[in-house]
PDB file of N, CA and C in Angstrom:
ATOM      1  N   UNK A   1     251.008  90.180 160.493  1.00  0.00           N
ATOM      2  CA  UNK A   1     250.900  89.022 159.634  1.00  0.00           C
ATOM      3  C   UNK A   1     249.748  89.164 158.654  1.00  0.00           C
ATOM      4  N   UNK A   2     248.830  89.705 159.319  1.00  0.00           N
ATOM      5  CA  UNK A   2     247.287  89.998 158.252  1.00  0.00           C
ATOM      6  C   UNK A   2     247.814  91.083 156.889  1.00  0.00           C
ATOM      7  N   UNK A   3     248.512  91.572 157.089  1.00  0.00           N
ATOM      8  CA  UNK A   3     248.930  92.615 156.163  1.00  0.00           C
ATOM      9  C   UNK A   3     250.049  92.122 155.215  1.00  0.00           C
ATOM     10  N   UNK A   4     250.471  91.000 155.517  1.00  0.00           N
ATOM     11  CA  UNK A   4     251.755  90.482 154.923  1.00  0.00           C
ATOM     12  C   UNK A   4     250.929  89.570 154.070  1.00  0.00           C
ATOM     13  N   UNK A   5     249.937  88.688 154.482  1.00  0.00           N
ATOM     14  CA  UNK A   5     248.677  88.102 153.718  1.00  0.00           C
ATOM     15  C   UNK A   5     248.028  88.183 152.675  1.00  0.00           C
ATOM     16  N   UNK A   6     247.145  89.180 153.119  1.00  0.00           N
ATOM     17  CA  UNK A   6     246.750  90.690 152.148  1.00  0.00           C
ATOM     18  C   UNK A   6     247.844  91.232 150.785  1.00  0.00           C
ATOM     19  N   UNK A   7     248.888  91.170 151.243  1.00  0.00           N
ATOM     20  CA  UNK A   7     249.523  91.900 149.979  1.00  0.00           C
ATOM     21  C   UNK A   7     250.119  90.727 149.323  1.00  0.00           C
ATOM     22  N   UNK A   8     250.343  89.625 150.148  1.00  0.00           N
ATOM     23  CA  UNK A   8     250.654  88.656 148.948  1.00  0.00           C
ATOM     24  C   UNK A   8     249.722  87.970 148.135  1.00  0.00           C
ATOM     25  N   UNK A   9     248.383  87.858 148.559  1.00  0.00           N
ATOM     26  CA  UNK A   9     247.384  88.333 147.810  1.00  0.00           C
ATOM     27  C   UNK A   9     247.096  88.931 146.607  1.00  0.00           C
ATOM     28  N   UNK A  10     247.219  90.129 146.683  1.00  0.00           N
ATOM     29  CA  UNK A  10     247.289  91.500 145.999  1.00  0.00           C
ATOM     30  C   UNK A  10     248.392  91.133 145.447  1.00  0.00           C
ATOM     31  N   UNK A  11     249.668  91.076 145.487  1.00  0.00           N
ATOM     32  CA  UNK A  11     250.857  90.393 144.261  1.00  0.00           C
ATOM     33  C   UNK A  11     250.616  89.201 143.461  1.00  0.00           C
ATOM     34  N   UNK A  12     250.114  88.298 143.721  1.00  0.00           N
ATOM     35  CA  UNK A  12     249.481  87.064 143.020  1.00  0.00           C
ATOM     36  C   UNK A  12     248.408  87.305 142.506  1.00  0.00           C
ATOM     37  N   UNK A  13     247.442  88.472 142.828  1.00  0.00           N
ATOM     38  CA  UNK A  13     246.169  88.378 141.538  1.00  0.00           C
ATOM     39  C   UNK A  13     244.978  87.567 142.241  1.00  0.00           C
ATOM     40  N   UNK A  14     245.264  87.257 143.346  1.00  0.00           N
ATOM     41  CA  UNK A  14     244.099  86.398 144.098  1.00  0.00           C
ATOM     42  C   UNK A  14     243.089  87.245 144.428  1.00  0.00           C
ATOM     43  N   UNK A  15     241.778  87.051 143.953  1.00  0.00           N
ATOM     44  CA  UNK A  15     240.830  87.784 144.123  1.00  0.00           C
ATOM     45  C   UNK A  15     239.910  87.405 145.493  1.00  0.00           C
ATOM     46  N   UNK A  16     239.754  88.047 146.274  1.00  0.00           N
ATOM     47  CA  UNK A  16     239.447  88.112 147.596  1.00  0.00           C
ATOM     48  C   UNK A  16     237.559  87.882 147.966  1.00  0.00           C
ATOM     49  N   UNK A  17     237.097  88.088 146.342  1.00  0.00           N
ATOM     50  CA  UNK A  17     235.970  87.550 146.131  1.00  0.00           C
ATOM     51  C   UNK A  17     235.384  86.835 145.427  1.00  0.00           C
ATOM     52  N   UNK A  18     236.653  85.872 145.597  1.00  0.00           N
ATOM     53  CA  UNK A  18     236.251  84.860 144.828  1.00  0.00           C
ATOM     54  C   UNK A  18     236.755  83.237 145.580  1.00  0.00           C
ATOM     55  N   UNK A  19     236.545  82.258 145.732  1.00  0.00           N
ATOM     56  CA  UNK A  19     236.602  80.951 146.417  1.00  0.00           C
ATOM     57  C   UNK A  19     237.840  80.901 146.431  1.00  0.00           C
ATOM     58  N   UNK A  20     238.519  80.314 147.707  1.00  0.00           N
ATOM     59  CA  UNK A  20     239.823  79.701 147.611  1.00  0.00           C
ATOM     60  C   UNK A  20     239.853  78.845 148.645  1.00  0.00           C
ATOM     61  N   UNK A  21     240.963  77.623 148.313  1.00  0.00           N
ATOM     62  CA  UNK A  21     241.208  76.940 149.210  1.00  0.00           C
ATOM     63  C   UNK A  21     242.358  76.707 149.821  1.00  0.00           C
ATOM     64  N   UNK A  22     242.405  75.935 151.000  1.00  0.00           N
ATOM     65  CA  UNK A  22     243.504  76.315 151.808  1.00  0.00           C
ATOM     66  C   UNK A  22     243.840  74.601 152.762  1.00  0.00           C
ATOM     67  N   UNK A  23     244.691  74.336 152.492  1.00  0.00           N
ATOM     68  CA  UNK A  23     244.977  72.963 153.353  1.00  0.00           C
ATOM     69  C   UNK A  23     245.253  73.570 154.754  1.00  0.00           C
ATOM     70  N   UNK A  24     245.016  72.457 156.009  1.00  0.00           N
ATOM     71  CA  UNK A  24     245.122  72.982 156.960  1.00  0.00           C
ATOM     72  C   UNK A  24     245.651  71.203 157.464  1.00  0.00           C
ATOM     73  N   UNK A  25     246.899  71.504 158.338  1.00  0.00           N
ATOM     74  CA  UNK A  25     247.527  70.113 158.675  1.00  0.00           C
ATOM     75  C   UNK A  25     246.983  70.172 160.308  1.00  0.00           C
ATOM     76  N   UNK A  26     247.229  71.749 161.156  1.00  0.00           N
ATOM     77  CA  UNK A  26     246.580  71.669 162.370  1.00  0.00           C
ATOM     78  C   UNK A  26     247.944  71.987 163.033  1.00  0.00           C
ATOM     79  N   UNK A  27     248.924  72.171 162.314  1.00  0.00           N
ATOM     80  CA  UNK A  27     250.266  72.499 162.698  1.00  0.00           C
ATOM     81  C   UNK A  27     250.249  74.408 163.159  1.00  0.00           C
ATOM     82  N   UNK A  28     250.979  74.884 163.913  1.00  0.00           N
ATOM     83  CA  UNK A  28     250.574  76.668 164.231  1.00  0.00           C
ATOM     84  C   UNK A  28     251.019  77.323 162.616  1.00  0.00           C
ATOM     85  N   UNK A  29     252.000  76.856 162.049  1.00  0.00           N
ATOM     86  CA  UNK A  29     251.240  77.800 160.448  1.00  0.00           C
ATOM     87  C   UNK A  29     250.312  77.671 160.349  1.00  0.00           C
ATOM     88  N   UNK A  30     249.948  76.328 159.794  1.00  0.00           N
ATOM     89  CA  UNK A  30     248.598  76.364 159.045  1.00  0.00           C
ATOM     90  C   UNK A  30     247.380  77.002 159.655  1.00  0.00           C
ATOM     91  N   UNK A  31     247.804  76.711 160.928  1.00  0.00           N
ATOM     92  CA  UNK A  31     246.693  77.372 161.545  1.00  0.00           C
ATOM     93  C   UNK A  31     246.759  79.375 161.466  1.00  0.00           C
ATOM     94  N   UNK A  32     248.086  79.618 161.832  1.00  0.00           N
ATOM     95  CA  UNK A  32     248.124  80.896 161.554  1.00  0.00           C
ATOM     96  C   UNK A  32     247.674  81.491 160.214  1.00  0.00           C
ATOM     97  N   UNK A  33     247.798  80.573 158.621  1.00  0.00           N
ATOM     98  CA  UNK A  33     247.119  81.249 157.709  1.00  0.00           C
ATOM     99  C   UNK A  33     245.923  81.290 158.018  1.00  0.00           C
ATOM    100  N   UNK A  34     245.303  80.218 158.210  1.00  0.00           N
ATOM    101  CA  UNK A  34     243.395  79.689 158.404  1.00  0.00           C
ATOM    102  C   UNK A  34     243.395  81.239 158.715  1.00  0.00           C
ATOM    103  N   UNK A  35     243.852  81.096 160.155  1.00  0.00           N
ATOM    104  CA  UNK A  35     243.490  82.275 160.917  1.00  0.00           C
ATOM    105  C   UNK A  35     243.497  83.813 160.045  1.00  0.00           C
ATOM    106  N   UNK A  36     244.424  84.053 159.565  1.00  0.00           N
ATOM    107  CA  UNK A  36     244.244  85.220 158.349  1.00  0.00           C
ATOM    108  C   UNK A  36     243.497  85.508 157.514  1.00  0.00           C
ATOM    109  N   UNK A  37     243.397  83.751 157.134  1.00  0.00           N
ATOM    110  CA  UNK A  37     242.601  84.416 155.101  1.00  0.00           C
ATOM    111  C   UNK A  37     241.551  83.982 155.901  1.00  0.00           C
ATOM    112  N   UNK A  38     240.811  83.479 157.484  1.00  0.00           N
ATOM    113  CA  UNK A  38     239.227  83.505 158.000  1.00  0.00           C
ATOM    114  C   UNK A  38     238.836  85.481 157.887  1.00  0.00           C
ATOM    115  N   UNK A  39     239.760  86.341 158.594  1.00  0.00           N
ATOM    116  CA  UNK A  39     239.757  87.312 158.447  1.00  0.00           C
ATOM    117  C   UNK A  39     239.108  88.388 157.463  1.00  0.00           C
ATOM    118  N   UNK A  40     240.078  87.729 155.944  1.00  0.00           N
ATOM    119  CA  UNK A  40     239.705  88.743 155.071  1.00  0.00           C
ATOM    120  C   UNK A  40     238.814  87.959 153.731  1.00  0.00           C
ATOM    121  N   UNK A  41     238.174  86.567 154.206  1.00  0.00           N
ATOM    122  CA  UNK A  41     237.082  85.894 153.206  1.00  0.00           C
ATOM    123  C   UNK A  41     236.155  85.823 154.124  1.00  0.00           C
ATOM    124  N   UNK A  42     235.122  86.166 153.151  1.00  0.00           N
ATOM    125  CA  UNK A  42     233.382  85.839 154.128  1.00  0.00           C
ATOM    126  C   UNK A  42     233.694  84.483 154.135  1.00  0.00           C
ATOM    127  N   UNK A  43     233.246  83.689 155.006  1.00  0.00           N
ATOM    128  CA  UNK A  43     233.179  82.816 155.358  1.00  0.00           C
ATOM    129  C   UNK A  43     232.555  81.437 154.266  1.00  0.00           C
ATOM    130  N   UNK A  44     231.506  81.625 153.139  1.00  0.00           N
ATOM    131  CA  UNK A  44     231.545  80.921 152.045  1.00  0.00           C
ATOM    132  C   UNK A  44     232.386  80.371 151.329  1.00  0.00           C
ATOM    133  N   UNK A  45     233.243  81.674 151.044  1.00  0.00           N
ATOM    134  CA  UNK A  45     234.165  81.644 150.182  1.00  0.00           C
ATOM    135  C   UNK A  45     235.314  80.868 150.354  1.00  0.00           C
ATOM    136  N   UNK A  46     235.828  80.763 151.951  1.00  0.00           N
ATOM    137  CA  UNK A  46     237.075  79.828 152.176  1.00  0.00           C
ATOM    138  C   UNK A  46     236.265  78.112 152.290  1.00  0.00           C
ATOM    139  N   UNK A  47     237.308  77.560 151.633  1.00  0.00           N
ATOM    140  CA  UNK A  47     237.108  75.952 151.977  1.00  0.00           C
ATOM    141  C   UNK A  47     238.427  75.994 152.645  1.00  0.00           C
ATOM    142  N   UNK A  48     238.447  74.711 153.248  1.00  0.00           N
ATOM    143  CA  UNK A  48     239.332  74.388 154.240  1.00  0.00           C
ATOM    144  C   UNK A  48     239.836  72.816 154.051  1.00  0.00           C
ATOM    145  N   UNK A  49     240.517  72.441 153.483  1.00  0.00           N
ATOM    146  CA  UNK A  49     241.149  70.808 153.651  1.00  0.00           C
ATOM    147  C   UNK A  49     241.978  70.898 154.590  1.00  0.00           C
ATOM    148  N   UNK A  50     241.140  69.172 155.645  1.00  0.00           N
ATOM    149  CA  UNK A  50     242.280  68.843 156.576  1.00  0.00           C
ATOM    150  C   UNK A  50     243.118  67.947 156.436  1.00  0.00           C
ATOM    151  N   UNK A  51     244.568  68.114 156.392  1.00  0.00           N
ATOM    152  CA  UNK A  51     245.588  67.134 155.768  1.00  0.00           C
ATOM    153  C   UNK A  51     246.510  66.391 156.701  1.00  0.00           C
ATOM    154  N   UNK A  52     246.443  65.141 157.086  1.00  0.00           N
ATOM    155  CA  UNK A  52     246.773  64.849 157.814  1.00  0.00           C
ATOM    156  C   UNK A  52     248.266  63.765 156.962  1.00  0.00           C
ATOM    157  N   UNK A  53     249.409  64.424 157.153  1.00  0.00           N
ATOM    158  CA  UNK A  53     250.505  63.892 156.311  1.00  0.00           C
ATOM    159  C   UNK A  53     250.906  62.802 156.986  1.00  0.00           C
ATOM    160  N   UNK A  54     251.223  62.153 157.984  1.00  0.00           N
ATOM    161  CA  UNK A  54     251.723  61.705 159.468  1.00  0.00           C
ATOM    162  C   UNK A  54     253.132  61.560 159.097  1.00  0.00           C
ATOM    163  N   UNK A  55     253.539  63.005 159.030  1.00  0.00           N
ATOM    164  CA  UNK A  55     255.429  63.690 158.895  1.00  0.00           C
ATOM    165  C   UNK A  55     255.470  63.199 160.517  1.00  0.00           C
ATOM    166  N   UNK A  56     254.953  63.498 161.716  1.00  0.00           N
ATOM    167  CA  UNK A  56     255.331  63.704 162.582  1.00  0.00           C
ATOM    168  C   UNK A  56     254.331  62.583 163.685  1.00  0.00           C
ATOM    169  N   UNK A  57     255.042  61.905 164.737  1.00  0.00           N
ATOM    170  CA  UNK A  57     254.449  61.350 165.294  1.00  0.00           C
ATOM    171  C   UNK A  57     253.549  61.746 166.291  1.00  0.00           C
ATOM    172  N   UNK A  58     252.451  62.137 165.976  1.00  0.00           N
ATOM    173  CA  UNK A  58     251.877  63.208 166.759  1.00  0.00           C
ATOM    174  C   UNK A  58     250.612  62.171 167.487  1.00  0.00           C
TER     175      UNK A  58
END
């Protein structure tokens, strides 16, 4: 999955040193990207929004 990340990345032009942000609902995607782009951004660089939609009665 880290490599599938990475290159879609690298196809979009997203520069890996530079800030990006990333919504996070807390759902296992979102969490599985977090988990990726935590990987390959120093830790500055990612922001993180938590989005709480209430799609689901959780």
């Amino acid at each position: 999955m880290l490599e599938k990340v990475d290159s879609f990345l690298a196809e979009h032009h997203i520069d890996r040193h530079e800030r990006i942000g990333v919504a996070f609902s807390g759902g296992s995607d979102s969490l599985a990207l977090l988990l990726a782009l935590a990987q390959l951004y120093e830790p500055h660089l990612l922001h993180v929004m938590y989005v709480q939609h209430h799609l689901r009665p959780d």
